[in-house]
C-alpha atoms as a PDB file:
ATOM      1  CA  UNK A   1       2.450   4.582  -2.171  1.00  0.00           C
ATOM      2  CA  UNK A   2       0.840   5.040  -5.252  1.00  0.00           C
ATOM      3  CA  UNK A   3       4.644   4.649  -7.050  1.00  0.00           C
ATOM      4  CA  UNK A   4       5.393   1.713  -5.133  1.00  0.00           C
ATOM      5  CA  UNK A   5       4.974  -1.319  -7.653  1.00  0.00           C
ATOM      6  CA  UNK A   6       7.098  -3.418 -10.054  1.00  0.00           C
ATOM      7  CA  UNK A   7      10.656  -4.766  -8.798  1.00  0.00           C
ATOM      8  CA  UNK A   8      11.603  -3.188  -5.362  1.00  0.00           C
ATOM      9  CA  UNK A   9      15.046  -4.476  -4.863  1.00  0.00           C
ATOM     10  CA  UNK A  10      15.511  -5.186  -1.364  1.00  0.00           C
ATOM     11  CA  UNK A  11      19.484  -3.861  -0.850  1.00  0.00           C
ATOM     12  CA  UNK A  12      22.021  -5.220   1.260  1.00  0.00           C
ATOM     13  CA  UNK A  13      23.631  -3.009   3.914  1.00  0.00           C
ATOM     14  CA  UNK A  14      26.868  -3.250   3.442  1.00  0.00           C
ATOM     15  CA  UNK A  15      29.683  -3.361   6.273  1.00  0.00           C
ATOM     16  CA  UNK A  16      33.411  -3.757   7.030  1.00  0.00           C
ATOM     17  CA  UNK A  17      35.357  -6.898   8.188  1.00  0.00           C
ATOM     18  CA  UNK A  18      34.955  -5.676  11.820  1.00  0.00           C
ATOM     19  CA  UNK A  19      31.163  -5.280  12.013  1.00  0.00           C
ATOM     20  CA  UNK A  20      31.192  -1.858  11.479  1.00  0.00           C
ATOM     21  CA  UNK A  21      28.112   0.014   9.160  1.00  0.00           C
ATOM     22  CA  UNK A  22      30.340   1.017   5.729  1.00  0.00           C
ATOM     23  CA  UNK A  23      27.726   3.714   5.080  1.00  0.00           C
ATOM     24  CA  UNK A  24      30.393   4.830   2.131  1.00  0.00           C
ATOM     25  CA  UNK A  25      29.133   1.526   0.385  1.00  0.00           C
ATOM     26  CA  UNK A  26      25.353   2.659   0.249  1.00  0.00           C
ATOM     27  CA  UNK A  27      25.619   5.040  -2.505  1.00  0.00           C
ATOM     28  CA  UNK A  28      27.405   2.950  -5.257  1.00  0.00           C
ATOM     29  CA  UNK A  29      24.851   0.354  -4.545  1.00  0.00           C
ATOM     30  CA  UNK A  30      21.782   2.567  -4.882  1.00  0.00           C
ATOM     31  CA  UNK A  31      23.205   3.804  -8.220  1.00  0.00           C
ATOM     32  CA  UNK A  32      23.564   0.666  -9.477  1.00  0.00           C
ATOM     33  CA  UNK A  33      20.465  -0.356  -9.033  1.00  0.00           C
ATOM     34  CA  UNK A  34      18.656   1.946 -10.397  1.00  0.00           C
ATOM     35  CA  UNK A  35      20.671   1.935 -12.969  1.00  0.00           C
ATOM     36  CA  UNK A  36      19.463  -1.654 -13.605  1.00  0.00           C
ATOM     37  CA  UNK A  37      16.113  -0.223 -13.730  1.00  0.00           C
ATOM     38  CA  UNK A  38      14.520  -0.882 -10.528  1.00  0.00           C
ATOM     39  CA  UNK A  39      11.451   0.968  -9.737  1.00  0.00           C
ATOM     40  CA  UNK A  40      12.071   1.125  -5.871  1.00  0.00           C
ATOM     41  CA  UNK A  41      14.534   0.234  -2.886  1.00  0.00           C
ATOM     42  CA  UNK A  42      13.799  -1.502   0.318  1.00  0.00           C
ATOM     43  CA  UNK A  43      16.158  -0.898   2.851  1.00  0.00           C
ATOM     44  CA  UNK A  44      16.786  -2.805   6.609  1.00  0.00           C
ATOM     45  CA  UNK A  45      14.639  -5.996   5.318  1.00  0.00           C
ATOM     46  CA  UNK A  46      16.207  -9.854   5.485  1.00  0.00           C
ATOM     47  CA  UNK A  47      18.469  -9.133   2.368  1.00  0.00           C
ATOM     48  CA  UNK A  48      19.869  -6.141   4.209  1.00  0.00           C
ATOM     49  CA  UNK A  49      20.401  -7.372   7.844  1.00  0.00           C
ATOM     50  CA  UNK A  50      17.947  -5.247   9.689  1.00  0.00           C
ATOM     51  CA  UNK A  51      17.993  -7.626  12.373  1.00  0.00           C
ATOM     52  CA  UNK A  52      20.947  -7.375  13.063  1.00  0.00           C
ATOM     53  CA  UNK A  53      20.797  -3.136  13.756  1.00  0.00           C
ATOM     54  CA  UNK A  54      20.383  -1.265  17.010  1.00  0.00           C
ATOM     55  CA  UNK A  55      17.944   1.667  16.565  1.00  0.00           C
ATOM     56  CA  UNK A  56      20.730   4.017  15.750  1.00  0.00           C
ATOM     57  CA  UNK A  57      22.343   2.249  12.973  1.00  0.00           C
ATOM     58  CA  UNK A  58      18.807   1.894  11.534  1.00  0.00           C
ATOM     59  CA  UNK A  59      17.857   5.509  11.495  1.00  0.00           C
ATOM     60  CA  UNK A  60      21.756   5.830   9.805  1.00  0.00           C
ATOM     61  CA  UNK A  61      21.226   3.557   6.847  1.00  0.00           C
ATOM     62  CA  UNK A  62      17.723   4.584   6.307  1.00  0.00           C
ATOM     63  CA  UNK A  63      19.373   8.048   6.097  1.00  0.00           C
ATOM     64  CA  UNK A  64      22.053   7.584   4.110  1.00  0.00           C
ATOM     65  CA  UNK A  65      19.923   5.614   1.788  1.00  0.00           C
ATOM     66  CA  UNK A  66      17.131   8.110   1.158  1.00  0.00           C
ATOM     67  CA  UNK A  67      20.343  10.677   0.403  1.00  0.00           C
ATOM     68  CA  UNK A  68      21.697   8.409  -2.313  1.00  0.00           C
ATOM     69  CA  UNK A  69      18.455   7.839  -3.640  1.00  0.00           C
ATOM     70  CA  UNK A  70      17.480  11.421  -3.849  1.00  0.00           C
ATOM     71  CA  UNK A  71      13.791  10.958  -4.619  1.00  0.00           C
ATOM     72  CA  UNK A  72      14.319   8.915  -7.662  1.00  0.00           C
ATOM     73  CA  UNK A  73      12.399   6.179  -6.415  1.00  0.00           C
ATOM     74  CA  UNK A  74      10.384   5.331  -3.702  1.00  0.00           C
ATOM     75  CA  UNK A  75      12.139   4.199  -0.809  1.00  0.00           C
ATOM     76  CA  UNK A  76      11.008   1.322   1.888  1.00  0.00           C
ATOM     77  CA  UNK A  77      12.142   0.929   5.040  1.00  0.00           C
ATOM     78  CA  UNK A  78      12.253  -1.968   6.735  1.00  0.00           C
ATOM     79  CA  UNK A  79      11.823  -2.517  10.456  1.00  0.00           C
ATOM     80  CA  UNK A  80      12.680  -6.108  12.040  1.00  0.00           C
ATOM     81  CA  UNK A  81      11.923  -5.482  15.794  1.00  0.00           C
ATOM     82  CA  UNK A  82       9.727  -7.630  18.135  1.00  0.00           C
ATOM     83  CA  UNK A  83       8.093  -4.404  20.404  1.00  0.00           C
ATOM     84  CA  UNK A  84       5.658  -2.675  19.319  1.00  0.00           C
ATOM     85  CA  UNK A  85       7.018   0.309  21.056  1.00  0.00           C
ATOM     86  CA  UNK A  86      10.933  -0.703  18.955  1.00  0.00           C
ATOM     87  CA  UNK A  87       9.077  -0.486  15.966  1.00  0.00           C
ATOM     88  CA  UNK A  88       6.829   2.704  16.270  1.00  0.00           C
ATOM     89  CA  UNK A  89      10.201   4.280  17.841  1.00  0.00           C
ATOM     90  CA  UNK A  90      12.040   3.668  14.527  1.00  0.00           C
ATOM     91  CA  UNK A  91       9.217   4.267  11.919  1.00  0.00           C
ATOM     92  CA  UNK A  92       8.669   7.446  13.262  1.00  0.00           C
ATOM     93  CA  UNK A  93      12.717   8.257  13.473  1.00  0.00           C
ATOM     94  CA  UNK A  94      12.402   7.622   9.507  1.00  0.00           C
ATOM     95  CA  UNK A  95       9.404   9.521   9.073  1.00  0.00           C
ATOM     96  CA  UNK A  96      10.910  12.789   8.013  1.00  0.00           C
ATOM     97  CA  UNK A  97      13.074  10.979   5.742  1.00  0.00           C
ATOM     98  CA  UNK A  98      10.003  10.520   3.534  1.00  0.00           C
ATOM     99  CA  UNK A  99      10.202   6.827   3.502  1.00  0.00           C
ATOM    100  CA  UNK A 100       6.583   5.604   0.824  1.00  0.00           C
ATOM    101  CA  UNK A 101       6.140   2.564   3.488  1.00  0.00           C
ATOM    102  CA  UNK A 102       7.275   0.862   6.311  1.00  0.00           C
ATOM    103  CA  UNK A 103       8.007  -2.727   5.923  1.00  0.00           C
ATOM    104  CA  UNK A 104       7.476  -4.407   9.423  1.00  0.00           C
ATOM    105  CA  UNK A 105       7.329  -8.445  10.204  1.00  0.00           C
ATOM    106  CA  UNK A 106       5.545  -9.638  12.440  1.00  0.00           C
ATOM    107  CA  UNK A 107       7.237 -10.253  16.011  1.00  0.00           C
ATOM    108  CA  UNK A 108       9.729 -12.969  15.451  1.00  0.00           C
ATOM    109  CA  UNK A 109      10.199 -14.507  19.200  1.00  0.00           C
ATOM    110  CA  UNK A 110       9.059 -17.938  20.013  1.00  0.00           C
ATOM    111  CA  UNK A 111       5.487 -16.833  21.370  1.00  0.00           C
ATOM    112  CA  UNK A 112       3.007 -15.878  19.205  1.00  0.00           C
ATOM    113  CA  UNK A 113       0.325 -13.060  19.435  1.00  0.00           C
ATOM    114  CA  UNK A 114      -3.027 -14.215  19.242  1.00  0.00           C
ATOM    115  CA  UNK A 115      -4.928 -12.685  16.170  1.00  0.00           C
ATOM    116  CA  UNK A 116      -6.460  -9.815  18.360  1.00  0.00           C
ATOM    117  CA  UNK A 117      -3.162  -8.609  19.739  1.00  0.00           C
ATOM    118  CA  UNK A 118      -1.458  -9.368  16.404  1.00  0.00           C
ATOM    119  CA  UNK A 119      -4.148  -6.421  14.778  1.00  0.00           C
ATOM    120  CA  UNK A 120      -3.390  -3.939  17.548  1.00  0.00           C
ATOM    121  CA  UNK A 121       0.477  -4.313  17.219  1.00  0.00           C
ATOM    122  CA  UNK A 122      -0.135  -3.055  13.629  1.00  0.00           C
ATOM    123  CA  UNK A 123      -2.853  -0.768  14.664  1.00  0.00           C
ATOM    124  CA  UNK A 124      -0.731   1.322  17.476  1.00  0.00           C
ATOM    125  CA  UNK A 125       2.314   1.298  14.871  1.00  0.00           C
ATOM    126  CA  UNK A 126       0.251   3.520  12.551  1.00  0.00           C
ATOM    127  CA  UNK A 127      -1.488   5.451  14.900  1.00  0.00           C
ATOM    128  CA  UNK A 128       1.862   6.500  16.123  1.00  0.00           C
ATOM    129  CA  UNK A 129       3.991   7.000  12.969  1.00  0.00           C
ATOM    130  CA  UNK A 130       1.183   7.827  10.467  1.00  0.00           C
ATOM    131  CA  UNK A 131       3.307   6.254   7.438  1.00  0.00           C
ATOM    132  CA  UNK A 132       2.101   3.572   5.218  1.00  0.00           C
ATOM    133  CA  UNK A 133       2.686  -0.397   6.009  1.00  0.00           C
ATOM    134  CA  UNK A 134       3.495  -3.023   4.479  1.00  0.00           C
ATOM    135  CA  UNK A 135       3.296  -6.253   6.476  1.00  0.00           C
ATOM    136  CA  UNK A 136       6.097  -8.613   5.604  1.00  0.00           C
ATOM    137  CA  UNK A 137       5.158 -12.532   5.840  1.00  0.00           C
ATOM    138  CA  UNK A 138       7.879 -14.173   6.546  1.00  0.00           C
ATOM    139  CA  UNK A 139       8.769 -15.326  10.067  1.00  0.00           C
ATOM    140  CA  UNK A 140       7.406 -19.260   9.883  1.00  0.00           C
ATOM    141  CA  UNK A 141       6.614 -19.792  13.312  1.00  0.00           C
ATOM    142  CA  UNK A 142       4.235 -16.847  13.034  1.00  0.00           C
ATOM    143  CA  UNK A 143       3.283 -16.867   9.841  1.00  0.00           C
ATOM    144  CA  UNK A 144      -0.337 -14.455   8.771  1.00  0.00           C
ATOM    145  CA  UNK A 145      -3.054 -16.270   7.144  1.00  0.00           C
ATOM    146  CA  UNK A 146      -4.712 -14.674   4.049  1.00  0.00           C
ATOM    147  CA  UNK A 147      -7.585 -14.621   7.223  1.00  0.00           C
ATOM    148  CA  UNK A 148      -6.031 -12.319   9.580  1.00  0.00           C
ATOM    149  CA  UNK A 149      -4.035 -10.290   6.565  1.00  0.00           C
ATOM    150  CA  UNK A 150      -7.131  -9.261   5.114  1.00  0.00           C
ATOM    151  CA  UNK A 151      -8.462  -8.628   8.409  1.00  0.00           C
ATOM    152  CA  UNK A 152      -5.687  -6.305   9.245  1.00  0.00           C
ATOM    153  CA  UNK A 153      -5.350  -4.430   6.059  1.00  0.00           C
ATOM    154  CA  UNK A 154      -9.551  -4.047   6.612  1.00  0.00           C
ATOM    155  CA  UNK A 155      -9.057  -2.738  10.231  1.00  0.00           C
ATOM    156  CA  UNK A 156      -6.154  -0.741  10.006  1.00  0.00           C
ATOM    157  CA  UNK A 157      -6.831   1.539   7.215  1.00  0.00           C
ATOM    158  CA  UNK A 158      -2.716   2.644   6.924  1.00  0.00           C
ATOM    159  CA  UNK A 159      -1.737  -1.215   6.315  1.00  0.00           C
ATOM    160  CA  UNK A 160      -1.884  -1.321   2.689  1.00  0.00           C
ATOM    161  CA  UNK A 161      -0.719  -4.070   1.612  1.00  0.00           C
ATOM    162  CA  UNK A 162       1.508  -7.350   2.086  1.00  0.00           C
ATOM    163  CA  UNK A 163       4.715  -8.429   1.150  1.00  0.00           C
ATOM    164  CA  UNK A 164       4.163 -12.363   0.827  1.00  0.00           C
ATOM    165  CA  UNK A 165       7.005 -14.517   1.373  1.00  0.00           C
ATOM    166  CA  UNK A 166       8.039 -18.336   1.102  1.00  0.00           C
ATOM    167  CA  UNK A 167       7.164 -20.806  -1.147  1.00  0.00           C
ATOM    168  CA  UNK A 168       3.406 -21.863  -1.108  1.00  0.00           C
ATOM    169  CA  UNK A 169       1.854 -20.965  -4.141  1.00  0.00           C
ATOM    170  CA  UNK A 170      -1.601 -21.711  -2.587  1.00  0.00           C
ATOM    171  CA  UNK A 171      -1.120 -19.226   0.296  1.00  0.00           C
ATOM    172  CA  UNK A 172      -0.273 -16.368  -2.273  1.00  0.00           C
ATOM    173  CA  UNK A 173      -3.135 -17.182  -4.945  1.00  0.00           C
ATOM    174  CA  UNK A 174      -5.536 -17.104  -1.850  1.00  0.00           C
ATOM    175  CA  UNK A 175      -4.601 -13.675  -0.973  1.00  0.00           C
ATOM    176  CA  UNK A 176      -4.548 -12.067  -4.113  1.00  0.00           C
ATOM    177  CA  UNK A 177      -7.852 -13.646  -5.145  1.00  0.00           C
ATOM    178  CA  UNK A 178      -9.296 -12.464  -1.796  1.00  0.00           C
ATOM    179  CA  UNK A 179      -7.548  -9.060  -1.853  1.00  0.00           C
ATOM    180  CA  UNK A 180      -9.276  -6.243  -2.527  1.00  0.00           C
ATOM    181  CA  UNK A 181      -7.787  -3.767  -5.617  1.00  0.00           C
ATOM    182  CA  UNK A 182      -6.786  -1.599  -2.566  1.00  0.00           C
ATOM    183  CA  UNK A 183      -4.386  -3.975  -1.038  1.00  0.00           C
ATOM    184  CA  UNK A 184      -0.942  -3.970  -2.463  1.00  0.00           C
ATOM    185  CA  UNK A 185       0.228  -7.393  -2.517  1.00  0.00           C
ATOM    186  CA  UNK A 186       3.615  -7.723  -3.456  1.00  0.00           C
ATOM    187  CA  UNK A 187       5.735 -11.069  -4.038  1.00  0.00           C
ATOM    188  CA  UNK A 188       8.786 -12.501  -2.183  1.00  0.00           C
ATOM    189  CA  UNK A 189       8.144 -15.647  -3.597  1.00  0.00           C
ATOM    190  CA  UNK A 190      11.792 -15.013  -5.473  1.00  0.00           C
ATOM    191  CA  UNK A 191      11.722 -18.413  -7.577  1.00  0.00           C
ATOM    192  CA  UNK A 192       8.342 -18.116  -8.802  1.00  0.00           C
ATOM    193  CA  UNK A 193       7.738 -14.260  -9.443  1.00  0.00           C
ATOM    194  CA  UNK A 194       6.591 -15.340 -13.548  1.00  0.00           C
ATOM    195  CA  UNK A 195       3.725 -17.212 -11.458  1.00  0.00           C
ATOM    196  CA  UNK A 196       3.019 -13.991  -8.784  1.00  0.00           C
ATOM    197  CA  UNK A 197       3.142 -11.852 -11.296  1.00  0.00           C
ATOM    198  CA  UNK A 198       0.521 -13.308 -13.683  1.00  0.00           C
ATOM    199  CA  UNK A 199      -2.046 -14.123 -10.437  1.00  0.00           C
ATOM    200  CA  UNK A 200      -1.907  -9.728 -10.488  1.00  0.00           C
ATOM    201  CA  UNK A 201       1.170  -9.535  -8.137  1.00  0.00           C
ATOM    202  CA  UNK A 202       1.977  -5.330  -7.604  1.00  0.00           C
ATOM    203  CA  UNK A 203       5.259  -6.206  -8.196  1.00  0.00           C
ATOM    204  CA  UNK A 204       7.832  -7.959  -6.208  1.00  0.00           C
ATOM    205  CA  UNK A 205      10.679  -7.071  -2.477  1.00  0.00           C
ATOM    206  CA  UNK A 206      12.896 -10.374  -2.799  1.00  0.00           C
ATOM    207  CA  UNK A 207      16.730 -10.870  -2.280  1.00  0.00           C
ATOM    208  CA  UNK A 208      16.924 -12.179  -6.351  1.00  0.00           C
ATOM    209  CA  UNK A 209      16.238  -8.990  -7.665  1.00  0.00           C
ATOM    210  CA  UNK A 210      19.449  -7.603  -5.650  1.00  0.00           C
ATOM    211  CA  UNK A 211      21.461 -10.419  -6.737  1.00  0.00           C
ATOM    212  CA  UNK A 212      20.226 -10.161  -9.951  1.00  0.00           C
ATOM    213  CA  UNK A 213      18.685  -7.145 -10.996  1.00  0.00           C
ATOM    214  CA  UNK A 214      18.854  -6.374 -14.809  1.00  0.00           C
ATOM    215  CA  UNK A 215      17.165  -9.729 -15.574  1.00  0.00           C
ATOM    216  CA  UNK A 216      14.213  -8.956 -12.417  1.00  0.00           C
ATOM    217  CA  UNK A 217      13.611  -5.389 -14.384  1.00  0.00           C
ATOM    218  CA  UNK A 218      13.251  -7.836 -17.656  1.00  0.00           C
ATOM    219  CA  UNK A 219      11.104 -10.441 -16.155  1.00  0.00           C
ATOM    220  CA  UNK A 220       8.336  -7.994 -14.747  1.00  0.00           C
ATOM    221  CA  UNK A 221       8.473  -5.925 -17.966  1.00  0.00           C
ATOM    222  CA  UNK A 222       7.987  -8.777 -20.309  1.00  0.00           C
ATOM    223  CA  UNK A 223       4.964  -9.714 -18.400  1.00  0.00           C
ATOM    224  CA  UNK A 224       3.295  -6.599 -18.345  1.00  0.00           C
ATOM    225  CA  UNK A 225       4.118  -6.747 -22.387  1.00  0.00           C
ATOM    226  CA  UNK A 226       2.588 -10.488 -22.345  1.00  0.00           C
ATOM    227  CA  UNK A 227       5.855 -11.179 -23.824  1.00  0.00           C
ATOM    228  CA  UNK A 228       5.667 -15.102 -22.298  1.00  0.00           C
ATOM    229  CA  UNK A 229       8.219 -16.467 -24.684  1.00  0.00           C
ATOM    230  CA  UNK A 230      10.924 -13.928 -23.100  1.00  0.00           C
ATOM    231  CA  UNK A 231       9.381 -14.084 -19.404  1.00  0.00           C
ATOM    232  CA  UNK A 232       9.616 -18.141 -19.235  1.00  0.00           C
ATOM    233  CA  UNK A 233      12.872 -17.977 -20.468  1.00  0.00           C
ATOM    234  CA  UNK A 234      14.120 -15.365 -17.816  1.00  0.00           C
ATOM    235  CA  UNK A 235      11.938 -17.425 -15.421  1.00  0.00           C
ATOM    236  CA  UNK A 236      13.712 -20.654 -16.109  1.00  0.00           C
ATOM    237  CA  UNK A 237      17.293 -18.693 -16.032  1.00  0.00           C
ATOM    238  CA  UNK A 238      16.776 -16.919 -13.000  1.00  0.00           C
ATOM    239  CA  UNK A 239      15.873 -19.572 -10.926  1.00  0.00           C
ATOM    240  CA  UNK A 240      19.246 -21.219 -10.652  1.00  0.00           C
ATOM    241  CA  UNK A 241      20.555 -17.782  -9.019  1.00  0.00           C
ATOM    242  CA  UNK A 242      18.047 -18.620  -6.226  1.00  0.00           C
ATOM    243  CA  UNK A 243      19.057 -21.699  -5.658  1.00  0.00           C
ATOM    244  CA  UNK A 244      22.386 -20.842  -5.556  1.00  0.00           C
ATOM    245  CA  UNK A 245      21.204 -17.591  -2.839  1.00  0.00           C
ATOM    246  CA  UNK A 246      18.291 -19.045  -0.731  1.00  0.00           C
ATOM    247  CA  UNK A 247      20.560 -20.524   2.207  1.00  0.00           C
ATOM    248  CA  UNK A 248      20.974 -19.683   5.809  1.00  0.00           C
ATOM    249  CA  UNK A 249      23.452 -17.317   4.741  1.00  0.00           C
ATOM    250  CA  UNK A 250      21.551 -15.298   1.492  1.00  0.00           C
ATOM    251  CA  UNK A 251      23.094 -12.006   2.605  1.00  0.00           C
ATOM    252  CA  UNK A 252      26.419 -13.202   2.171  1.00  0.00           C
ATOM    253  CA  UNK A 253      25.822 -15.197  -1.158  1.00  0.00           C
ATOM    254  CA  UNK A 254      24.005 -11.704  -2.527  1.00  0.00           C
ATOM    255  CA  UNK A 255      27.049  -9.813  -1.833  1.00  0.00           C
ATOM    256  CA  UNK A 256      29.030 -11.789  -3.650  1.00  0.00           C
ATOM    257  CA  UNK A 257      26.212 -12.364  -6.408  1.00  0.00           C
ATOM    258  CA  UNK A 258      26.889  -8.182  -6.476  1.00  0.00           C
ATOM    259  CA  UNK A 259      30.802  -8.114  -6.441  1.00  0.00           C
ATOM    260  CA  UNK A 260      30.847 -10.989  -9.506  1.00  0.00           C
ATOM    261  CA  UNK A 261      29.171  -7.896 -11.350  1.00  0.00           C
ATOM    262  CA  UNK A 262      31.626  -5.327  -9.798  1.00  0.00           C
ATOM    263  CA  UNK A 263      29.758  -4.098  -6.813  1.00  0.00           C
ATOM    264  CA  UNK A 264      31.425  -3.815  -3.564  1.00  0.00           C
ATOM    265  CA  UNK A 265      29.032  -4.100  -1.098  1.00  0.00           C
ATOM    266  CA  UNK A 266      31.192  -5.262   1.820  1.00  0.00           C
ATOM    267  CA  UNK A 267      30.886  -8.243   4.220  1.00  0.00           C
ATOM    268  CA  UNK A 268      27.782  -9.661   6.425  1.00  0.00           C
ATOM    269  CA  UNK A 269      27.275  -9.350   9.923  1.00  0.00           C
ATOM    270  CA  UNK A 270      28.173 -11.815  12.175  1.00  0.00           C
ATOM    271  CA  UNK A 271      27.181 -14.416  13.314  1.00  0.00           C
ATOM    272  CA  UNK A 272      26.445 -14.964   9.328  1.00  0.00           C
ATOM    273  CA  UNK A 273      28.597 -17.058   7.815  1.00  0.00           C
ATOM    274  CA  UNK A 274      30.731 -16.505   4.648  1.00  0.00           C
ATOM    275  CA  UNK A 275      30.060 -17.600   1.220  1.00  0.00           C
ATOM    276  CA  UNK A 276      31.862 -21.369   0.767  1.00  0.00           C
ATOM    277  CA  UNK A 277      33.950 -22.087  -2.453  1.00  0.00           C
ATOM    278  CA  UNK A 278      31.116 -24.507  -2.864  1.00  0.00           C
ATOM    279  CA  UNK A 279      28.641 -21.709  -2.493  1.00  0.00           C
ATOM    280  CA  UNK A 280      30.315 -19.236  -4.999  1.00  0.00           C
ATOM    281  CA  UNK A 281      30.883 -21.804  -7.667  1.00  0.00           C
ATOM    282  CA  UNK A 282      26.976 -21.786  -7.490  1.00  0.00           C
ATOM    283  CA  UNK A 283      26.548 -18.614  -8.035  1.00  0.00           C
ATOM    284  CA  UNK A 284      29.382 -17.766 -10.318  1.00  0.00           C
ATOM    285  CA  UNK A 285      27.734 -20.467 -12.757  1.00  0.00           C
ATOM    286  CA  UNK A 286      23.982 -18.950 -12.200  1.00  0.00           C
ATOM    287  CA  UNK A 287      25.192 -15.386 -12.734  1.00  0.00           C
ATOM    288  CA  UNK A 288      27.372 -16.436 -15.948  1.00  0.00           C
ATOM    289  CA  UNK A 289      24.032 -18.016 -17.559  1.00  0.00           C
ATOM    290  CA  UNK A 290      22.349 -15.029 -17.339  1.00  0.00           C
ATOM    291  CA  UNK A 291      25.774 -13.304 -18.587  1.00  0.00           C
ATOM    292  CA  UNK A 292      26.078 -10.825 -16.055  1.00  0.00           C
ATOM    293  CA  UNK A 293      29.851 -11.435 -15.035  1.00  0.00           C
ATOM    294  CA  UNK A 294      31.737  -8.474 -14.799  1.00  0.00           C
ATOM    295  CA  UNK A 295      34.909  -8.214 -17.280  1.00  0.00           C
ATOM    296  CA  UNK A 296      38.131  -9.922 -15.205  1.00  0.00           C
END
């Protein structure tokens, strides 16, 4: 965990017209990315459909992934299950694997744990798998408060830290002001990672730096250089590609975000829908501002 920071591109899983995991896709992907420069890969999150895996196709893309990646960065996988027991079963499937974290939501169904029982889901997830957590903040209707996150991560000594999500700036500068230097609070904030970064951000796990990943890598490293002139100009260029991404159907719009630069990375799972000719125009005009179109 101590390698996990900077821009942790959260993949897409790629897979054929019928539904079926493409698993030959993973590889090119993974390349790519780090060739952009990314300092780690997040696998199974809400960029890469892990909702929408059985246990077995989990443990397969988790698998294939850490092969590609071949301990060139760290590797998190992500685990979007509403059991405790479903999640413990997969962390600790990945476990040999030598994932750096897990990267778990909280449980997504309509009723919500109360605070106590929302500690011990975490709590029984470690003491099973013994790997590293990162809680992911994103589902609305149960959505952590900087309250019970700190709580958590002060309880349940293997939760280290927090991927924050959505859009309230004043949720995210309350945690990291409240944070201690041992949490790891990362940003999925993906239009406003200048802001994240400079409130001491570890570094970011958002669907922009998949769609976009050259100009991520450039963004976090001209804020650690204090370069602002260079960051708010990335900033203000790189938000368009969200707005062109952030929809009901992001995992779609990132793939084809990644074929416009000459990535194959297959088709979404249904029930997603396809990108729209309105849709692509968006993104074909955010991607050629930041010049990232791939020759013909």
């Amino acid at each position: 965990m101590s390698d996990l920071k900077g821009v942790i591109s959260p993949f897409t899983t790629p897979f054929k017209h019928n539904g079926a995991l493409d698993l030959e896709l993973v590889k090119p992907q993974v390349d790519w990315l780090i060739g952009s420069g990314v300092h780690g890969l997040a696998a199974g999150g809400s960029t890469g459909e892990g909702h929408v895996l059985d246990r077995s196709e989990h443990y397969d893309l988790i698998a294939a992934t850490a092969e590609a990646v071949a301990n060139r960065v760290p590797l998190v996988a992500g685990i979007i299950a509403n059991s405790t027991a479903e999640v413990a079963a997969r962390g600790l499937a990945v476990k040999p694997l030598g994932v750096a974290a897990l990267q778990i939501t909280p449980p997504h169904y309509l009723f919500r744990p109360d605070d106590d029982a929302m500690v011990n889901h975490f709590r029984e997830i470690h003491a099973e798998c013994e790997v590293p957590i990162l809680i992911y903040n994103v589902v609305p209707w149960c959505y952590l408060s900087p309250d019970l996150l700190l709580r958590i991560m002060d309880e349940v000594p293997g939760v280290l830290g927090v991927k924050q999500s959505a859009g309230d700036m004043k949720l995210f500068a309350d945690l990291m002001r409240r944070a201690s230097t041992d949490n790891l609070i990362f940003s999925a904030v993906d239009a406003l990672l200048y802001p994240t970064y400079q409130l001491g951000a570890r570094g970011s796990i958002a669907a922009i730096l998949t769609a976009a990943p050259g100009p991520s890598v450039k963004l976090w490293d001209a804020v650690i250089q204090q370069d602002w002139n260079t960051a708010k100009d990335l900033h203000e260029r790189l938000m368009p590609v969200w707005d062109a991404i952030g929809l009901d159907n992001m995992p779609s719009l990132v793939k084809y975000a990644q074929q416009l630069q000459g990535l194959d990375s297959g088709y979404a799972r249904r029930p997603t829908s396809p990108a729209t000719d309105k849709q692509k125009k968006a993104v074909h005009v955010a991607l050629d501002n930041l010049g990232l179109l791939a020759e013909g």
